[in-house]
C-alpha atoms as a PDB file:
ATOM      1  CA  UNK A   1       0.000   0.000   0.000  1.00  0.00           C
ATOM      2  CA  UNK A   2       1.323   3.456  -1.059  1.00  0.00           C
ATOM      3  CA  UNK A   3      -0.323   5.973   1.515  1.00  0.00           C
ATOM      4  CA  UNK A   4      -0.386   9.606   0.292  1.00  0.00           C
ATOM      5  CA  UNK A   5       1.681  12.599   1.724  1.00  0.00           C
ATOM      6  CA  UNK A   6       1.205  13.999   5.542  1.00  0.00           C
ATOM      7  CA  UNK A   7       0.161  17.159   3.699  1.00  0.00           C
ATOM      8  CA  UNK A   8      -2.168  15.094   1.814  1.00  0.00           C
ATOM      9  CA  UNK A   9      -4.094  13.005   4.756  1.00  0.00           C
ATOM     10  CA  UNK A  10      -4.492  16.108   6.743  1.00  0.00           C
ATOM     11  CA  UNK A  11      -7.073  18.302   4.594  1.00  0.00           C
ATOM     12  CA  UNK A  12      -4.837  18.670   1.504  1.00  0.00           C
ATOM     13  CA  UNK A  13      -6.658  16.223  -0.376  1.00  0.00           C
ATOM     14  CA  UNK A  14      -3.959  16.202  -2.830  1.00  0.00           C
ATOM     15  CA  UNK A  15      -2.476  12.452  -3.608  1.00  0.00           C
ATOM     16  CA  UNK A  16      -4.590   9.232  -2.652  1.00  0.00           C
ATOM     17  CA  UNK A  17      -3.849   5.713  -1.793  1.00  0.00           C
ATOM     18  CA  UNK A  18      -2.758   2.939  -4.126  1.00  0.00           C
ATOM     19  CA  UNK A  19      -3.268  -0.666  -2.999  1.00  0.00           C
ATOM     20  CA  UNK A  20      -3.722  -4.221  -4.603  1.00  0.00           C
ATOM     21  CA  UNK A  21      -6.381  -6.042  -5.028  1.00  0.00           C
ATOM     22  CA  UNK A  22      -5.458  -8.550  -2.733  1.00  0.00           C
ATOM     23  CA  UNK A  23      -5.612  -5.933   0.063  1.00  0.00           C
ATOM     24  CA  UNK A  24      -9.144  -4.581  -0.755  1.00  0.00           C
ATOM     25  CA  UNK A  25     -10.421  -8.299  -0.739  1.00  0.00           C
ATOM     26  CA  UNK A  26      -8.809  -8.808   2.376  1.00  0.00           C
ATOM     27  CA  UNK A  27      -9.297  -5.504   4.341  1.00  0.00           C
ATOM     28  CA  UNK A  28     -13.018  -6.512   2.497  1.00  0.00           C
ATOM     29  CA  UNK A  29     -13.322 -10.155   3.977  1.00  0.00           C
ATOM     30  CA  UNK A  30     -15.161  -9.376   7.432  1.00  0.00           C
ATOM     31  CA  UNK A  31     -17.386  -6.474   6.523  1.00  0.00           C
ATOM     32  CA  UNK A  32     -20.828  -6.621   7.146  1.00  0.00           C
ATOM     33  CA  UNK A  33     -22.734  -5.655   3.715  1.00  0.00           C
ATOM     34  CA  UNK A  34     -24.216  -2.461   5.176  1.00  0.00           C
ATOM     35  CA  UNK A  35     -20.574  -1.280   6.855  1.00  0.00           C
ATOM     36  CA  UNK A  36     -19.317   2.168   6.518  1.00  0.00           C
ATOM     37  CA  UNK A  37     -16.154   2.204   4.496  1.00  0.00           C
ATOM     38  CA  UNK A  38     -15.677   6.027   4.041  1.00  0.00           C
ATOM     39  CA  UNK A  39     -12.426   5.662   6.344  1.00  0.00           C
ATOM     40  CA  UNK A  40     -11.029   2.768   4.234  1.00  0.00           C
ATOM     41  CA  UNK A  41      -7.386   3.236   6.038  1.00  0.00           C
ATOM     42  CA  UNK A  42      -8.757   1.734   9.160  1.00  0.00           C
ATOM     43  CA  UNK A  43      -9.564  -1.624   7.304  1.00  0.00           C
ATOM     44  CA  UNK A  44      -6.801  -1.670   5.298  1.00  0.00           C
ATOM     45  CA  UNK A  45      -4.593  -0.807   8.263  1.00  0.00           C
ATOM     46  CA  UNK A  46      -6.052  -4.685   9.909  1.00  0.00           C
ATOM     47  CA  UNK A  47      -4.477  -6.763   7.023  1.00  0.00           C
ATOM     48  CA  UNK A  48      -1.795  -8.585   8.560  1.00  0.00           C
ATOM     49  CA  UNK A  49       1.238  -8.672   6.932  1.00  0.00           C
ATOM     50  CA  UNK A  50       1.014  -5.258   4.738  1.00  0.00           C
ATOM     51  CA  UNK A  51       3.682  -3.530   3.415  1.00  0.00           C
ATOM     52  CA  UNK A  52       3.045   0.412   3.736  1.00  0.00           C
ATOM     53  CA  UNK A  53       5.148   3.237   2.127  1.00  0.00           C
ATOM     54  CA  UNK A  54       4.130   7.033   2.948  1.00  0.00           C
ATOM     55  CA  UNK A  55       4.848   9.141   0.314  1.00  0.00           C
ATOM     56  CA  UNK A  56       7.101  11.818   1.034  1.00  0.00           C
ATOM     57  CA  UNK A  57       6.122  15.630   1.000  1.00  0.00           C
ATOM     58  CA  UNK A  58       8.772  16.729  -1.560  1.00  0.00           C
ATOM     59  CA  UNK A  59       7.162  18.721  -3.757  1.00  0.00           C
ATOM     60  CA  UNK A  60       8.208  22.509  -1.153  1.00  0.00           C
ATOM     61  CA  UNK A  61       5.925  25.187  -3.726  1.00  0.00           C
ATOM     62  CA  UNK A  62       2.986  22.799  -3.499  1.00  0.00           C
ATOM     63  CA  UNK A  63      -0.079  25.395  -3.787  1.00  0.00           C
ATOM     64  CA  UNK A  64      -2.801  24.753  -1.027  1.00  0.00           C
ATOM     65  CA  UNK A  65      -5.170  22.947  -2.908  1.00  0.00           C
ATOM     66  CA  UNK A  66      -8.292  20.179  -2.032  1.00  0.00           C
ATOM     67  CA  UNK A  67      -8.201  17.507  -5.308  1.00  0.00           C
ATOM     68  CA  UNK A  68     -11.061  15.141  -3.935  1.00  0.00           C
ATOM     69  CA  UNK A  69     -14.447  14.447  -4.264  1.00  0.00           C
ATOM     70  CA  UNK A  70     -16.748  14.514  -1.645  1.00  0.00           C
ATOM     71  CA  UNK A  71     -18.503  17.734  -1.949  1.00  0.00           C
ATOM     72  CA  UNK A  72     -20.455  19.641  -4.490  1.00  0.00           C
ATOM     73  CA  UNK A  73     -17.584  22.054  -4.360  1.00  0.00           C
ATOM     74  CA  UNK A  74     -15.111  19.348  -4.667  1.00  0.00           C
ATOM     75  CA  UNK A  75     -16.724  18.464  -8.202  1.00  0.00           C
ATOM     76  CA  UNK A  76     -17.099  22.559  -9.013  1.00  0.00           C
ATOM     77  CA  UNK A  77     -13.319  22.567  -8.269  1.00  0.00           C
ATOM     78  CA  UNK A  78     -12.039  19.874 -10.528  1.00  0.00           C
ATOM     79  CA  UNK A  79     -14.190  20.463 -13.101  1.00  0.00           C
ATOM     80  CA  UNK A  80     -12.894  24.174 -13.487  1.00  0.00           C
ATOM     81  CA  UNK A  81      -9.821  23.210 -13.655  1.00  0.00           C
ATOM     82  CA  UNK A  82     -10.337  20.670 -16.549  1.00  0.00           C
ATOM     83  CA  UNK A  83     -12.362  23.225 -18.490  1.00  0.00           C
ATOM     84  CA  UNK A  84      -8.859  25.081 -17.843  1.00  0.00           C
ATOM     85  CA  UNK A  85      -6.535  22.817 -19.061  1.00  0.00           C
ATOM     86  CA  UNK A  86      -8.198  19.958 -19.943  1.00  0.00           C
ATOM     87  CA  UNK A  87      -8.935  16.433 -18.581  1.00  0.00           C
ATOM     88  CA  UNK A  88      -5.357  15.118 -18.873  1.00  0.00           C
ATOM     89  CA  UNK A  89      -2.899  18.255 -17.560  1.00  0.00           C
ATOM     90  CA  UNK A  90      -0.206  17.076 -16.086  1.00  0.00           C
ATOM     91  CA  UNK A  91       0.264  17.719 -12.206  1.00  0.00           C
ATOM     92  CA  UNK A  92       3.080  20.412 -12.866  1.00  0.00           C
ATOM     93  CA  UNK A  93       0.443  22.423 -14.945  1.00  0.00           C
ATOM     94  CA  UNK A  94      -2.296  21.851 -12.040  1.00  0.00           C
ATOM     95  CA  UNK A  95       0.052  23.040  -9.665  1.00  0.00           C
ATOM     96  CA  UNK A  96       1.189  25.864 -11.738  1.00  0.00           C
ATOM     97  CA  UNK A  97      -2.318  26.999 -12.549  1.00  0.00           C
ATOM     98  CA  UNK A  98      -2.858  27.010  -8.411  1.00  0.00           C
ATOM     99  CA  UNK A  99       0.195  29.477  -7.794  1.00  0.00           C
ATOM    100  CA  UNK A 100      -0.965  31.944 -10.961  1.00  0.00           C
ATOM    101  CA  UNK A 101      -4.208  31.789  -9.021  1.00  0.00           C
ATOM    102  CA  UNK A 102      -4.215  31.278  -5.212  1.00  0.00           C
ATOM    103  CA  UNK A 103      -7.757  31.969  -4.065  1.00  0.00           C
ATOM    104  CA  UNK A 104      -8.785  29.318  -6.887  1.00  0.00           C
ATOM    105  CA  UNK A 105      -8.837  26.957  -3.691  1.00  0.00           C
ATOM    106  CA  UNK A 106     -11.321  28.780  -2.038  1.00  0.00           C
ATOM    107  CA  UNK A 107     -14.021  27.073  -3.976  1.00  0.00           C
ATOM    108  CA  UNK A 108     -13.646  23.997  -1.817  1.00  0.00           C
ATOM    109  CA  UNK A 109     -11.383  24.582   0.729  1.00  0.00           C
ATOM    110  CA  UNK A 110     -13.356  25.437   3.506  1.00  0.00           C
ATOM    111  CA  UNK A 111     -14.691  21.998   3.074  1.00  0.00           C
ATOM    112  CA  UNK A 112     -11.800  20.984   5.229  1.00  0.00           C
ATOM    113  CA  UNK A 113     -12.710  21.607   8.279  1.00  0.00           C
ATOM    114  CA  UNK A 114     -15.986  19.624   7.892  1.00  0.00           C
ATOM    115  CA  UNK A 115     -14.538  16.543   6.662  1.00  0.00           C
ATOM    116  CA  UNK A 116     -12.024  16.259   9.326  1.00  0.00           C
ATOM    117  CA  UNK A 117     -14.985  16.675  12.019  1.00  0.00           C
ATOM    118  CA  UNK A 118     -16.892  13.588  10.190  1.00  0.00           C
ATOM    119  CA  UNK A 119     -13.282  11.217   9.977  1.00  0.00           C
ATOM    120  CA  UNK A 120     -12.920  12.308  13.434  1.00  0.00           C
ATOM    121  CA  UNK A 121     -16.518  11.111  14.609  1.00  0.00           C
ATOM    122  CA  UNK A 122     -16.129   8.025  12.369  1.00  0.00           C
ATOM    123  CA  UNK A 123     -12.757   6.622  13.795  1.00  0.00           C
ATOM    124  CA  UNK A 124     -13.244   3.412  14.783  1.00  0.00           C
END
């Protein structure tokens, strides 16, 4: 499992998770149908036996910016920015088009706060 950047897991919505199938079936195995799985990490985190790697934060002019999609304004976000540079830009020219235009973020970004108050509740 490749785990995305501190910067990342604490708001910055930035860089995700990458993990094999086998650990989805297994983190998978003992869920009832109806289970909550929002907060994948703490599933995943159960497999016995997994081999994690946390991405380093190396990228020092990263522009503040929330890439996910779990709000309306998540969605408004992303889909600006592909009418901007269309739906396969590179990260360099997402990052770029975040510096030329820092309050661009403030579509979504107070959606931070809120999410972080609903992982919170949801820890298990």
């Amino acid at each position: 499992m490749v785990c995305p950047t501190e910067a990342s897991s604490s708001g910055g919505a930035s860089v995700g998770y990458t993990l094999t199938a086998r650990i989805v079936r297994e983190a998978c195995s003992q869920l009832a149908d109806d289970a909550d799985t929002e907060m994948m990490w703490y599933y995943v985190e159960k497999v016995v036996g997994i081999k994690k790697t946390l991405l380093p934060d190396i990228r020092p002019a990263s522009p503040v910016v929330r890439l996910t999609l779990d709000y309306e304004e998540d969605y408004w976000l992303l889909r600006s920015v592909c009418r901007m540079l269309g739906n396969f830009a590179s990260r360099q020219s997402i990052d770029d088009l975040f510096m030329r235009n820092p309050d661009l973020h403030l579509i979504n970004w107070f959606r931070n706060q809120e999410w972080r108050a609903g992982q919170l509740a949801k820890k298990c």
